[in-house]
C-alpha atoms as a PDB file:
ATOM      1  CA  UNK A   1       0.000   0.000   0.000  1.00  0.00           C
ATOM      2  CA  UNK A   2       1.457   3.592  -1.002  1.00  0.00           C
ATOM      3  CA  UNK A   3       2.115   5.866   1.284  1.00  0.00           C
ATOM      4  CA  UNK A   4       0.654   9.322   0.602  1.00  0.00           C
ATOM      5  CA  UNK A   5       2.609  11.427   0.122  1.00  0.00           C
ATOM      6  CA  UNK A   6       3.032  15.015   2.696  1.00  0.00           C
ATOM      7  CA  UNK A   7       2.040  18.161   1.188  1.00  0.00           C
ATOM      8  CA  UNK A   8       5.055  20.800   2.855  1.00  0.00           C
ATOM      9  CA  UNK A   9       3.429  24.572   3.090  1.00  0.00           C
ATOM     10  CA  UNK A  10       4.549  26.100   0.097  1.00  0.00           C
ATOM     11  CA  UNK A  11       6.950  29.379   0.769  1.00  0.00           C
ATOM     12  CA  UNK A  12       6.112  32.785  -0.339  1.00  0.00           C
ATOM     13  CA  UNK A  13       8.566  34.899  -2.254  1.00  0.00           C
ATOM     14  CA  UNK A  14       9.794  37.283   0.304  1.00  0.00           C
ATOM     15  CA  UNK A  15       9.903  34.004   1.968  1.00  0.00           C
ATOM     16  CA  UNK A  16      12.332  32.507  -0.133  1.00  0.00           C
ATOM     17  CA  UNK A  17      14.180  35.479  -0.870  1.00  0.00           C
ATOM     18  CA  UNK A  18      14.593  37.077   2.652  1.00  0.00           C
ATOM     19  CA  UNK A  19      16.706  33.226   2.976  1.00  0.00           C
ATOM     20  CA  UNK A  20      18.471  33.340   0.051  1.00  0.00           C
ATOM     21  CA  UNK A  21      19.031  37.129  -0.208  1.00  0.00           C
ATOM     22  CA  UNK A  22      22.728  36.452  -1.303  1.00  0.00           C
ATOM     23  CA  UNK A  23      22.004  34.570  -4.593  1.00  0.00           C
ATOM     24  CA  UNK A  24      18.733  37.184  -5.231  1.00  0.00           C
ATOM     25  CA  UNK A  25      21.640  39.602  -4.617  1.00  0.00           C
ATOM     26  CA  UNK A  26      24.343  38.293  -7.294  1.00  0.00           C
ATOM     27  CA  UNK A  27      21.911  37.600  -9.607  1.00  0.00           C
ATOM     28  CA  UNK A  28      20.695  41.258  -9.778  1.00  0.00           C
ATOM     29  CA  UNK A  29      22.956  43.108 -12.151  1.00  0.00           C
ATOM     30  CA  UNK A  30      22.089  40.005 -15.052  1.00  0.00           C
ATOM     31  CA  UNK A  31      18.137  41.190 -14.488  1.00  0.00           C
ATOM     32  CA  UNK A  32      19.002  44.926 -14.434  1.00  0.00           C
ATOM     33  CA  UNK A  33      21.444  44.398 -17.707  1.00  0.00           C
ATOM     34  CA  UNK A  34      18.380  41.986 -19.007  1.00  0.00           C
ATOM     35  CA  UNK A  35      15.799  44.414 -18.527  1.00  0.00           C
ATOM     36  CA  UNK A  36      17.693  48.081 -19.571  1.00  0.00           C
ATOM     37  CA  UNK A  37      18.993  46.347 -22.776  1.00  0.00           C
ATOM     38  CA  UNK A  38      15.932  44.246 -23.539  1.00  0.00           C
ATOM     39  CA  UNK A  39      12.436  45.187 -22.205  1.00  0.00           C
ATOM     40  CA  UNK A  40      13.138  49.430 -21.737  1.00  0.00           C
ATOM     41  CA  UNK A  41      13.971  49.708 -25.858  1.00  0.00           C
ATOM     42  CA  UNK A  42      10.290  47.564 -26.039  1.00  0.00           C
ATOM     43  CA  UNK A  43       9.000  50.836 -25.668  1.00  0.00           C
ATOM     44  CA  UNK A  44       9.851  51.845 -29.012  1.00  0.00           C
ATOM     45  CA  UNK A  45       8.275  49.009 -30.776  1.00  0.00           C
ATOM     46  CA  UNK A  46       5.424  51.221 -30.976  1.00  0.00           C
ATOM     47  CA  UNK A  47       6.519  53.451 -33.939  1.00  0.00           C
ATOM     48  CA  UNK A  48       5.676  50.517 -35.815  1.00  0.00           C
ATOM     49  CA  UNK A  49       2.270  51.792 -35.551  1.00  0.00           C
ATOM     50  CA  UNK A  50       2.804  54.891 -36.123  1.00  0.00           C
ATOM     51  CA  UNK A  51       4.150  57.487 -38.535  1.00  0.00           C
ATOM     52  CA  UNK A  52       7.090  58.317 -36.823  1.00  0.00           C
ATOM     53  CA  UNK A  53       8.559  61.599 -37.337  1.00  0.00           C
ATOM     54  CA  UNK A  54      11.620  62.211 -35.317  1.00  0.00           C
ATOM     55  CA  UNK A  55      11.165  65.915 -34.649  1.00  0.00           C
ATOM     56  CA  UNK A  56       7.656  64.686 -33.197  1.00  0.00           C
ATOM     57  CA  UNK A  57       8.877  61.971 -31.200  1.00  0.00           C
ATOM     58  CA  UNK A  58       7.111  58.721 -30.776  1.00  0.00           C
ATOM     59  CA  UNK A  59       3.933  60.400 -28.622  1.00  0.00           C
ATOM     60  CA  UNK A  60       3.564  63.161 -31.328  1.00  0.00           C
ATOM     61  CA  UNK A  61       3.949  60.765 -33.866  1.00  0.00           C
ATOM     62  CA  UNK A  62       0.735  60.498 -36.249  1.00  0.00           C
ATOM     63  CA  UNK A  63      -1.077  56.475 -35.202  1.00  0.00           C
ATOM     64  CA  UNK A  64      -1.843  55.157 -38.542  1.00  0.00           C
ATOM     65  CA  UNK A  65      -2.280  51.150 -37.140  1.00  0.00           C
ATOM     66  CA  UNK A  66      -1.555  48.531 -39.462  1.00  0.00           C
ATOM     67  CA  UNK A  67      -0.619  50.428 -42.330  1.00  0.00           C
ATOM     68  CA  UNK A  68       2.951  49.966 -42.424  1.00  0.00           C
ATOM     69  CA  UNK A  69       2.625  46.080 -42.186  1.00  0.00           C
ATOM     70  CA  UNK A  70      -0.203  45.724 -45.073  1.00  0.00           C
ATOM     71  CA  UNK A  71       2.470  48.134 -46.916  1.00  0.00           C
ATOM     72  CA  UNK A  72       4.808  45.281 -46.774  1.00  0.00           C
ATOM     73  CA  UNK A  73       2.766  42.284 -47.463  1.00  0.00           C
ATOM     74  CA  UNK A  74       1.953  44.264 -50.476  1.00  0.00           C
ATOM     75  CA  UNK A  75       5.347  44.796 -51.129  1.00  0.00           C
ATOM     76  CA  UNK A  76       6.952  43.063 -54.318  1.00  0.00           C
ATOM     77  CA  UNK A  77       9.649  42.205 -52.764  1.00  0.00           C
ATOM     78  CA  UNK A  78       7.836  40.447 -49.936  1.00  0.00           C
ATOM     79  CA  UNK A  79       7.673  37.042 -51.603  1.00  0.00           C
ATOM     80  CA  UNK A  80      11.285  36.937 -52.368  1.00  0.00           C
ATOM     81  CA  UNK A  81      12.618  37.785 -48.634  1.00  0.00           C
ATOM     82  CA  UNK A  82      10.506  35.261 -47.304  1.00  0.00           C
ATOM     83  CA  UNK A  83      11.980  33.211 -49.808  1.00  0.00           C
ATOM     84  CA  UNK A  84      15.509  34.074 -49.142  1.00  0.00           C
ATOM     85  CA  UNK A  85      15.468  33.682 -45.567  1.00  0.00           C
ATOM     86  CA  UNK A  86      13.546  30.771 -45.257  1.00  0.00           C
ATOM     87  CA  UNK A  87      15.770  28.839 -47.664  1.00  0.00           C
ATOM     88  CA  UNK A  88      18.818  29.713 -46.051  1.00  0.00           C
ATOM     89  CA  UNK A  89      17.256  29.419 -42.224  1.00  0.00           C
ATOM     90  CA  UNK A  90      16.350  25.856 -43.423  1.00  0.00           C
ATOM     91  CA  UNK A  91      19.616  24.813 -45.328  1.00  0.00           C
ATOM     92  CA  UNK A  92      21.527  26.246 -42.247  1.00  0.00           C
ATOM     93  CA  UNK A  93      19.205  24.366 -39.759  1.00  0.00           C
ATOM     94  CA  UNK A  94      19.656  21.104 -41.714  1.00  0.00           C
ATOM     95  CA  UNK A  95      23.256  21.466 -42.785  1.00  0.00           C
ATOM     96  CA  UNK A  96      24.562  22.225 -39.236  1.00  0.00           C
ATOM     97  CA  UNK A  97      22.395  21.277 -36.709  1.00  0.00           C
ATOM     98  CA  UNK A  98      23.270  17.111 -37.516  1.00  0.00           C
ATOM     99  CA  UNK A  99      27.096  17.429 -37.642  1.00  0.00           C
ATOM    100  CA  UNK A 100      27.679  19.123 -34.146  1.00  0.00           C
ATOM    101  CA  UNK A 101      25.690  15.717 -32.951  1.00  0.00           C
ATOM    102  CA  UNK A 102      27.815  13.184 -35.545  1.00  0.00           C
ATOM    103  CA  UNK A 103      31.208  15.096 -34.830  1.00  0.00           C
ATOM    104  CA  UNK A 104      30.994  14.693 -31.241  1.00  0.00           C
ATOM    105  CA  UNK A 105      29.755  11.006 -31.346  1.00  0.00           C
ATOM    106  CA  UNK A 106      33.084  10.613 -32.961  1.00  0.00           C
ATOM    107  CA  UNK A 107      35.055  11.808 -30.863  1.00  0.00           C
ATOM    108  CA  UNK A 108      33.314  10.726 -27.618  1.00  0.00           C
ATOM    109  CA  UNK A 109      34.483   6.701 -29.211  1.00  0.00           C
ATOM    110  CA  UNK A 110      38.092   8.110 -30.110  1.00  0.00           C
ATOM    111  CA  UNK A 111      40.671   6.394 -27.457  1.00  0.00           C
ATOM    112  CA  UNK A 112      43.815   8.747 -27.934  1.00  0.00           C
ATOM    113  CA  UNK A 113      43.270  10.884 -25.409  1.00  0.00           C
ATOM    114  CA  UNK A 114      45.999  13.313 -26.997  1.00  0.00           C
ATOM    115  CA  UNK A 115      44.465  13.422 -30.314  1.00  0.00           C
ATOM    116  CA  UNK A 116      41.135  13.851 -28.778  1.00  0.00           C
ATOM    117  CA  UNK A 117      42.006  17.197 -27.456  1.00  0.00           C
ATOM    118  CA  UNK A 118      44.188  18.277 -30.386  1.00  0.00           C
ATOM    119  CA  UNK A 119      41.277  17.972 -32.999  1.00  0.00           C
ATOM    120  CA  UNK A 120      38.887  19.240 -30.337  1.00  0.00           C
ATOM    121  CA  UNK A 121      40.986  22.256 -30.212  1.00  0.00           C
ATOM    122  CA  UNK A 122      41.472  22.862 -33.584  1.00  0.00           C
ATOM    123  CA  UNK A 123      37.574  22.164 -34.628  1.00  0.00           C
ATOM    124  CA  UNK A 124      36.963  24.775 -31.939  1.00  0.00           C
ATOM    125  CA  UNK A 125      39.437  27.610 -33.152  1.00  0.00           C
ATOM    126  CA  UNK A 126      37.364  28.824 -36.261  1.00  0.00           C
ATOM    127  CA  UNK A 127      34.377  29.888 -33.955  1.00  0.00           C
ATOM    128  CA  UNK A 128      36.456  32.494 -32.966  1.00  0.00           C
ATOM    129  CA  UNK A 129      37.015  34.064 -35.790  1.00  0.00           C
ATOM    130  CA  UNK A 130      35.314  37.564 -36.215  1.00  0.00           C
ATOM    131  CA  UNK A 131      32.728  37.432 -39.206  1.00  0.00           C
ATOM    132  CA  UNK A 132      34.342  40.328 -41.205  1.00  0.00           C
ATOM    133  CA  UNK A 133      37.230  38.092 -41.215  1.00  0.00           C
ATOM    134  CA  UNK A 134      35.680  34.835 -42.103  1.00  0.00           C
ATOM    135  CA  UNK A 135      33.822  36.621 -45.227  1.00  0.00           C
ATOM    136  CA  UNK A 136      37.302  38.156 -45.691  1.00  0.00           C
ATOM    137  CA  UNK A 137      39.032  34.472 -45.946  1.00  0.00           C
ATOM    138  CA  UNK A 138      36.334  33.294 -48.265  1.00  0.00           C
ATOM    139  CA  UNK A 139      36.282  36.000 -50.521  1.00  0.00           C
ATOM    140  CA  UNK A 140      39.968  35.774 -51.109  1.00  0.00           C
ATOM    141  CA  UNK A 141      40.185  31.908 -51.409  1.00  0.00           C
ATOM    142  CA  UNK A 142      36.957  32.342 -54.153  1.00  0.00           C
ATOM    143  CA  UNK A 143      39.030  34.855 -55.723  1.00  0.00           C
ATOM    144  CA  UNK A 144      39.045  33.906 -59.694  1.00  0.00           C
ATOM    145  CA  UNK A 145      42.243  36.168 -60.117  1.00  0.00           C
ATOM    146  CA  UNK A 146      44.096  35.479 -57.144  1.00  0.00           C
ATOM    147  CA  UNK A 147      42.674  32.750 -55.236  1.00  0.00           C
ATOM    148  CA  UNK A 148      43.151  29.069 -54.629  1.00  0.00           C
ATOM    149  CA  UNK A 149      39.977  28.583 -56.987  1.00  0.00           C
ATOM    150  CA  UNK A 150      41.170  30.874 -59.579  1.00  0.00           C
ATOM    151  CA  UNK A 151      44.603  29.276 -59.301  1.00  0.00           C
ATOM    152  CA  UNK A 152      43.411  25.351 -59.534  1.00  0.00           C
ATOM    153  CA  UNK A 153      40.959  26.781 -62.283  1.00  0.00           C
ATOM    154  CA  UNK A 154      43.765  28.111 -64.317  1.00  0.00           C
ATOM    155  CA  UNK A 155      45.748  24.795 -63.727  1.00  0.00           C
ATOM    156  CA  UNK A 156      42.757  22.733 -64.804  1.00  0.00           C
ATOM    157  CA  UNK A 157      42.420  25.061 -67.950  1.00  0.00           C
ATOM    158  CA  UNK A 158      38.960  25.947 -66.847  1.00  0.00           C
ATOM    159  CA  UNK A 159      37.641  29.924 -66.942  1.00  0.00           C
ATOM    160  CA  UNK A 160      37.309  30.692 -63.830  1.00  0.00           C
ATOM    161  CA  UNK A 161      33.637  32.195 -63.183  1.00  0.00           C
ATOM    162  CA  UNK A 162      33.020  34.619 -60.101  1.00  0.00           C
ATOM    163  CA  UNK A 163      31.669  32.445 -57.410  1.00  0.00           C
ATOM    164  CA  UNK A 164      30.742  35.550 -55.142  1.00  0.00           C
ATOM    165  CA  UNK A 165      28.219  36.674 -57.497  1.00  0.00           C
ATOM    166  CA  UNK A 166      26.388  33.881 -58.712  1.00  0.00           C
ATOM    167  CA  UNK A 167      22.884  33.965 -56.727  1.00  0.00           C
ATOM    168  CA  UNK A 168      23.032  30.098 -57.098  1.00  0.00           C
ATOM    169  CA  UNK A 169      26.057  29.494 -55.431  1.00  0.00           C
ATOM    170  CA  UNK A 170      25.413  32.299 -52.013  1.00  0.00           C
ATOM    171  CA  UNK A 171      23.601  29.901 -50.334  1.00  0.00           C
ATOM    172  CA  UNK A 172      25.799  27.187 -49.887  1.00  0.00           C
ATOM    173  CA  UNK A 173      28.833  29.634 -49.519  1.00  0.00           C
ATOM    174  CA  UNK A 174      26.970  31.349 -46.693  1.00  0.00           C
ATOM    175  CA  UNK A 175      25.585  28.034 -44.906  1.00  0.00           C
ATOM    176  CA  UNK A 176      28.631  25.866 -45.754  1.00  0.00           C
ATOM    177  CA  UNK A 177      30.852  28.413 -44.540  1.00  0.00           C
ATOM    178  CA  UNK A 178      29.182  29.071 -41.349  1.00  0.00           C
ATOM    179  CA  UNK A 179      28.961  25.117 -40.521  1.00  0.00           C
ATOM    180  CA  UNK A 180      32.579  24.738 -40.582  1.00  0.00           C
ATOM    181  CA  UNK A 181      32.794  27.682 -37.929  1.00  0.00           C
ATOM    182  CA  UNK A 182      30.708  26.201 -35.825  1.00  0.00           C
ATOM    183  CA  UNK A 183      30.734  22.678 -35.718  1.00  0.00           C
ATOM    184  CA  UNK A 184      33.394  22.210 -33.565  1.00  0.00           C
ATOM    185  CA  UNK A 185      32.489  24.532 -31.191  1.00  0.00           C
ATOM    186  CA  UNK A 186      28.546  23.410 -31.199  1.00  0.00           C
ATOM    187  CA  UNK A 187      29.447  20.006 -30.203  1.00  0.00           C
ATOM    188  CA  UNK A 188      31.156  20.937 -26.738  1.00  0.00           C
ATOM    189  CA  UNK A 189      27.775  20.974 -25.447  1.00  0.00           C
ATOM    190  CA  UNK A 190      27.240  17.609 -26.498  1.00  0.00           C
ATOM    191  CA  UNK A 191      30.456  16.275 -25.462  1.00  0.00           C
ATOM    192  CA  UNK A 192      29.537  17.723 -22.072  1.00  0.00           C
ATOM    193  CA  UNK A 193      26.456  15.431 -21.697  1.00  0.00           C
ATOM    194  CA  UNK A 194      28.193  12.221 -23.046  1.00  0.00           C
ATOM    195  CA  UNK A 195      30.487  13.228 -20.247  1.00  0.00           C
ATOM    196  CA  UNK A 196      28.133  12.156 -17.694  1.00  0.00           C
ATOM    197  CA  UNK A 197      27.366   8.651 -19.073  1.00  0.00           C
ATOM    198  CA  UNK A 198      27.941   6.457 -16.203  1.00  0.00           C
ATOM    199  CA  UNK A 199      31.378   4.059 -17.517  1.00  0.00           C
ATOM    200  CA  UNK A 200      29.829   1.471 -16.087  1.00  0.00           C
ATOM    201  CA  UNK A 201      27.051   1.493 -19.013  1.00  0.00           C
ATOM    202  CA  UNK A 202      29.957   0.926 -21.762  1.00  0.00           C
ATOM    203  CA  UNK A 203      31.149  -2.158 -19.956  1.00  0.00           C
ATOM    204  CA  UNK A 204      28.145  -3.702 -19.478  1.00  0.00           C
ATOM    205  CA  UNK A 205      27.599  -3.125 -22.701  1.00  0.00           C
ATOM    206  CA  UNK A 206      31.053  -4.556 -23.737  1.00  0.00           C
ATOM    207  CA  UNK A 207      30.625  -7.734 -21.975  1.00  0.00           C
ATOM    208  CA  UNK A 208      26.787  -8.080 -23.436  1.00  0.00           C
ATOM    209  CA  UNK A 209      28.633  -7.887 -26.953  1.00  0.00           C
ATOM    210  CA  UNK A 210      27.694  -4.280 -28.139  1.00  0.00           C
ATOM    211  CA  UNK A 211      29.828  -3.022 -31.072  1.00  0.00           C
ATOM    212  CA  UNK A 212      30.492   0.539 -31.319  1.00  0.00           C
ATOM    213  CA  UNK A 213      27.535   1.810 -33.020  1.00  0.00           C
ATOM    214  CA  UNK A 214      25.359  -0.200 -30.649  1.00  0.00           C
ATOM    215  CA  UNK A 215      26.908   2.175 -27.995  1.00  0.00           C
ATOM    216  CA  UNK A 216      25.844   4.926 -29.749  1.00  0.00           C
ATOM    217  CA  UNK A 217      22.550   3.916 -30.829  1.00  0.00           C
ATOM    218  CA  UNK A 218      21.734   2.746 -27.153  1.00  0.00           C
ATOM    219  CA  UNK A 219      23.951   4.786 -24.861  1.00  0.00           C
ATOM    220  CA  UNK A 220      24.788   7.496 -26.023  1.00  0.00           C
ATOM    221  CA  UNK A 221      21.694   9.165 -28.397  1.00  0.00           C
ATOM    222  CA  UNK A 222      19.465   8.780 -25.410  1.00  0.00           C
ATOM    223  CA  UNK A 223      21.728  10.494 -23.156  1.00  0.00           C
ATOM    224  CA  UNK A 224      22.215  13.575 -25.465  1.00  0.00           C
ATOM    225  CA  UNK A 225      18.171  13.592 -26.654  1.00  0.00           C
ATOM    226  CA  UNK A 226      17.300  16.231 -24.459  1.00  0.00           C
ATOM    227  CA  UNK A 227      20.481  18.372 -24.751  1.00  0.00           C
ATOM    228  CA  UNK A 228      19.600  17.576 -29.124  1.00  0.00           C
ATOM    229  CA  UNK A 229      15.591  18.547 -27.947  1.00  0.00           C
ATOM    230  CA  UNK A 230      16.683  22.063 -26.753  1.00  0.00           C
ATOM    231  CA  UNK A 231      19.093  22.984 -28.950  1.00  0.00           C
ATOM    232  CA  UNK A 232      16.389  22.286 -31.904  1.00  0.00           C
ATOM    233  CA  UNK A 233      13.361  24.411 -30.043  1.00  0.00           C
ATOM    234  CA  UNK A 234      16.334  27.507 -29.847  1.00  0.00           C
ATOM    235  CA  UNK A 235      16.998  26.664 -33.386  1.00  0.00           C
ATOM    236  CA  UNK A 236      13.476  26.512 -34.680  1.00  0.00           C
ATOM    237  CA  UNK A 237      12.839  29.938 -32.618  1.00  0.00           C
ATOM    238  CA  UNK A 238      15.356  31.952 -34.811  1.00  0.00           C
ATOM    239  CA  UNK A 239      14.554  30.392 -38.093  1.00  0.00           C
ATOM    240  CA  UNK A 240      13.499  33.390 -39.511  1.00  0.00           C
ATOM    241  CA  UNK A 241      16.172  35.481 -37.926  1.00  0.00           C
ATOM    242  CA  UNK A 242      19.094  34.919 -40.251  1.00  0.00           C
ATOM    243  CA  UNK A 243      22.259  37.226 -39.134  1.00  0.00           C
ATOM    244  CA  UNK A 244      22.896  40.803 -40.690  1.00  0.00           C
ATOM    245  CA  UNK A 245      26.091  40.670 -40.505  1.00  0.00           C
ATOM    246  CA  UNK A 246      27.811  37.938 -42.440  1.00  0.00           C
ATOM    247  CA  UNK A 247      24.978  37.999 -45.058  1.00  0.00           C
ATOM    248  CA  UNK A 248      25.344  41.781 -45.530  1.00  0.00           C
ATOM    249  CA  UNK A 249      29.242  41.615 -46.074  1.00  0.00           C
ATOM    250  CA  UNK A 250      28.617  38.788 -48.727  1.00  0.00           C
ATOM    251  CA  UNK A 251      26.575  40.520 -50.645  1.00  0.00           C
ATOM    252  CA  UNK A 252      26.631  42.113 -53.887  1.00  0.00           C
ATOM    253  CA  UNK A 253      24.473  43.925 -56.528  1.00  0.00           C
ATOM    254  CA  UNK A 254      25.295  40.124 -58.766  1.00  0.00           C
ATOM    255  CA  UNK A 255      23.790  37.674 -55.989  1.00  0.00           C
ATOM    256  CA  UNK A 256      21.515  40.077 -54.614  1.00  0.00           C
ATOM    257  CA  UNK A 257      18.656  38.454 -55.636  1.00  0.00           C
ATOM    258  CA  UNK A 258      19.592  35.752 -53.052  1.00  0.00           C
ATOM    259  CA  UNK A 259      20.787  37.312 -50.241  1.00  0.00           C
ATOM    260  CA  UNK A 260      18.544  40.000 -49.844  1.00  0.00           C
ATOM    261  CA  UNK A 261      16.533  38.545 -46.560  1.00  0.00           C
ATOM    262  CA  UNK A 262      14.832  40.456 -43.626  1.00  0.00           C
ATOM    263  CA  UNK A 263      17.485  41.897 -41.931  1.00  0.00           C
ATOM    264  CA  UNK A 264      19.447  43.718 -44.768  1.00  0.00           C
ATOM    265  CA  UNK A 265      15.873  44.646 -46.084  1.00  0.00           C
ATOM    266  CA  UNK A 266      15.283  45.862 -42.419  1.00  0.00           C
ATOM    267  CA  UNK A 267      18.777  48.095 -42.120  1.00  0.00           C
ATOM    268  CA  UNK A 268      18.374  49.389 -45.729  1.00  0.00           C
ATOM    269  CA  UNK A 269      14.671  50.775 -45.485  1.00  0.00           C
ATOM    270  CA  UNK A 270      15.411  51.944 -41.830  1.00  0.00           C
ATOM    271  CA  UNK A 271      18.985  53.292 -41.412  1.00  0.00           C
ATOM    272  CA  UNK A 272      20.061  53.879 -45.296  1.00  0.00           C
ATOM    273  CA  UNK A 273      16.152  55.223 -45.972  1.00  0.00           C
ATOM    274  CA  UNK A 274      15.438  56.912 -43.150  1.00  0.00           C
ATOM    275  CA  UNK A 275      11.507  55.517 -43.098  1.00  0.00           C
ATOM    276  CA  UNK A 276      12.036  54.201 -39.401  1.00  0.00           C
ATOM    277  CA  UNK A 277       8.053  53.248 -39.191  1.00  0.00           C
ATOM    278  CA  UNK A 278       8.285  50.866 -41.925  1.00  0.00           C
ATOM    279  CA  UNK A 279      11.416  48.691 -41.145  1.00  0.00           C
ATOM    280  CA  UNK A 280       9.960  48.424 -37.322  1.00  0.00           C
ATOM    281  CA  UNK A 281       7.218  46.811 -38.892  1.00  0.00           C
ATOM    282  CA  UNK A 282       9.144  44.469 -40.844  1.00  0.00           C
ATOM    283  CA  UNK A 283      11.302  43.820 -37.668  1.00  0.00           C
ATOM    284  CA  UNK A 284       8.429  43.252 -35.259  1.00  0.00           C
ATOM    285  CA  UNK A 285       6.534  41.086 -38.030  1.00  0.00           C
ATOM    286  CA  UNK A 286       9.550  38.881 -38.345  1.00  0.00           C
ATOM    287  CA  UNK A 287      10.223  38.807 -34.316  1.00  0.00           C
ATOM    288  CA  UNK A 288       6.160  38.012 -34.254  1.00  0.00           C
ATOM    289  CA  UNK A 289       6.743  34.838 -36.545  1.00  0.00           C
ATOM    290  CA  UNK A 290       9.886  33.603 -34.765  1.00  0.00           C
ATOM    291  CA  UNK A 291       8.098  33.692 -31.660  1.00  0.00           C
ATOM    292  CA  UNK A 292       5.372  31.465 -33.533  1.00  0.00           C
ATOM    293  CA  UNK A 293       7.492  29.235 -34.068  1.00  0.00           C
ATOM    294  CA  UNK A 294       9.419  28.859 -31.152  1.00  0.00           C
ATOM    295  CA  UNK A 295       5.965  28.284 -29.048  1.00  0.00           C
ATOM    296  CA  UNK A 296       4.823  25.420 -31.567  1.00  0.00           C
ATOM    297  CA  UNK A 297       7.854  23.951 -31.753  1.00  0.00           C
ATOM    298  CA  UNK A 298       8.393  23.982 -28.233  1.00  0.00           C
ATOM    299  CA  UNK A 299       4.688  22.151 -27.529  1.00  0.00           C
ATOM    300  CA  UNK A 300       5.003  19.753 -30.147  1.00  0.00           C
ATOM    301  CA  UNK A 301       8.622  18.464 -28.369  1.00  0.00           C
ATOM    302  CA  UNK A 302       6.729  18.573 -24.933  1.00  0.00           C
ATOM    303  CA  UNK A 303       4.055  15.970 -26.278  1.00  0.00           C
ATOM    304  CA  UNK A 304       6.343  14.111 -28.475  1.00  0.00           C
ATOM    305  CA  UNK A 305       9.152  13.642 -26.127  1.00  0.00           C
ATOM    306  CA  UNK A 306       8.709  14.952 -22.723  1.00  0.00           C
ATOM    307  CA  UNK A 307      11.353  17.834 -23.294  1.00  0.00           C
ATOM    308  CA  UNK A 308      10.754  21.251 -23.806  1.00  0.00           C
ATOM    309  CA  UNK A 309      11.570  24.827 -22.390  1.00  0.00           C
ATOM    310  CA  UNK A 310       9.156  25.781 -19.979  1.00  0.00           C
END
């Protein structure tokens, strides 16, 4: 017969935090930084509904509603940054969210300690290289007059084309180039929960006959599922946010066509146009859809699996 079980008083906040004032304490300048640099500029979201006018401010600013986002759903060029940043959200999402997992699978069964680290290091170092730098390195190596591709071109007797400005080819430049940053780097997370496999596991395993990829299969993908759950609901949250940066330095008037997403649409109309109403529009719209997102995503992991953020 089960015992029931005791129901304890449940403590009240000043409660808990009049006993753990200390931790309340340390953890106040991350919820002051939090909220100055992330809810107090929330207050200017609301030009978005207005015709802002800086000389007005935002409280003398004309309301004119929705007008600004039916502006840009009408927008010809709606269609295609949808497009574009969907695409490379998605090939980006596909490309490098599996490797991170695969890469440190492989080294979690790699028994040369030494080595281990050593490629583990290495992997690791491109993460932290600056993205001005990284389009920098690619640009030169695509070079058709003095890169390696130009050079192997003109050894193969080839013409060397411009690989920078073919629309066709920005995607997997951008995404291909961004996976080998950040694979190494993205699987320290998983290495961290193989970490706390219990050995014992592995030698049972060993003396019930398990090969290596029965390890895997058994061991170790179930104790990395939620750590893979997590990292997938963050993913799916920002998969209309693809970065400014590194898509703005690759591209050109020749591949525009493909790399014009959201965010370089956003900086041009607002900061390069001056029409500050519009692009916070297109911002919050965008923010709107990731947030979409990230709440379906996150239910449909809690049913399926158990797992989710809150």
């Amino acid at each position: 017969m089960k015992q029931p079980k005791k129901k304890y008083p449940k403590k009240s906040i000043r409660t808990r935090i009049t006993r753990n004032w200390e931790l309340y304490l340390f953890l106040l300048p991350a919820v002051l930084l939090i909220f100055c640099f992330n809810y107090l500029p929330m207050y200017g979201v609301q030009i978005a509904f207005k015709n802002f006018r800086p000389a007005k401010g935002i409280w003398g600013s004309e309301w004119v509603g929705l007008e600004h986002f039916f502006r840009f759903f009408r927008s010809y060029q709606f269609g295609n940054l949808i497009k574009n940043t969907l695409i490379l959200s998605l090939y980006g999402l596909l490309a490098g969210f599996p490797l991170p997992i695969l890469f440190a699978l492989l080294l979690n069964q790699m028994r040369f300690a030494k080595f281990k680290k050593v490629l583990q290091t290495v992997t690791s170092l491109p993460n932290f290289i600056s993205t001005v730098v990284l389009v920098g390195m690619v640009s030169i190596f695509l070079s058709p007059s003095s890169g390696i591709y130009g050079a192997v071109c003109n050894l193969l007797g080839v013409k060397a084309g411009n690989p920078m400005g073919e629309p066709g080819l920005f995607r997997h430049i951008y995404v291909w180039s961004g996976v080998w940053q950040s694979t190494g780097w993205g699987s320290i997370i998983y290495l961290s929960a193989l970490s706390a496999v219990d050995p014992s596991l592995y030698e049972a395993a060993t003396i019930d006959g398990a090969n290596r990829l029965q390890k895997i299969r058994h061991i170790d993908l179930p104790a990395i599922a939620p750590t893979c759950v997590i990292s997938l609901i963050l993913s799916a949250g920002g998969i209309m946010g693809v970065g400014f940066e590194k898509v703005f330095l690759m591209q050109n008037d020749l591949n525009l066509s493909a790399s014009e997403v959201i965010s370089t649409y956003v900086y041009k109309v607002g900061i390069q146009s001056a029409q500050y109403s519009f692009s916070a529009a297109v911002g919050l719209f965008n923010t709107v859809i990731n947030f979409v997102i990230l709440v379906i995503v996150n239910q449909a992991a809690k049913r399926l699996g158990d797992t989710s953020l809150w």
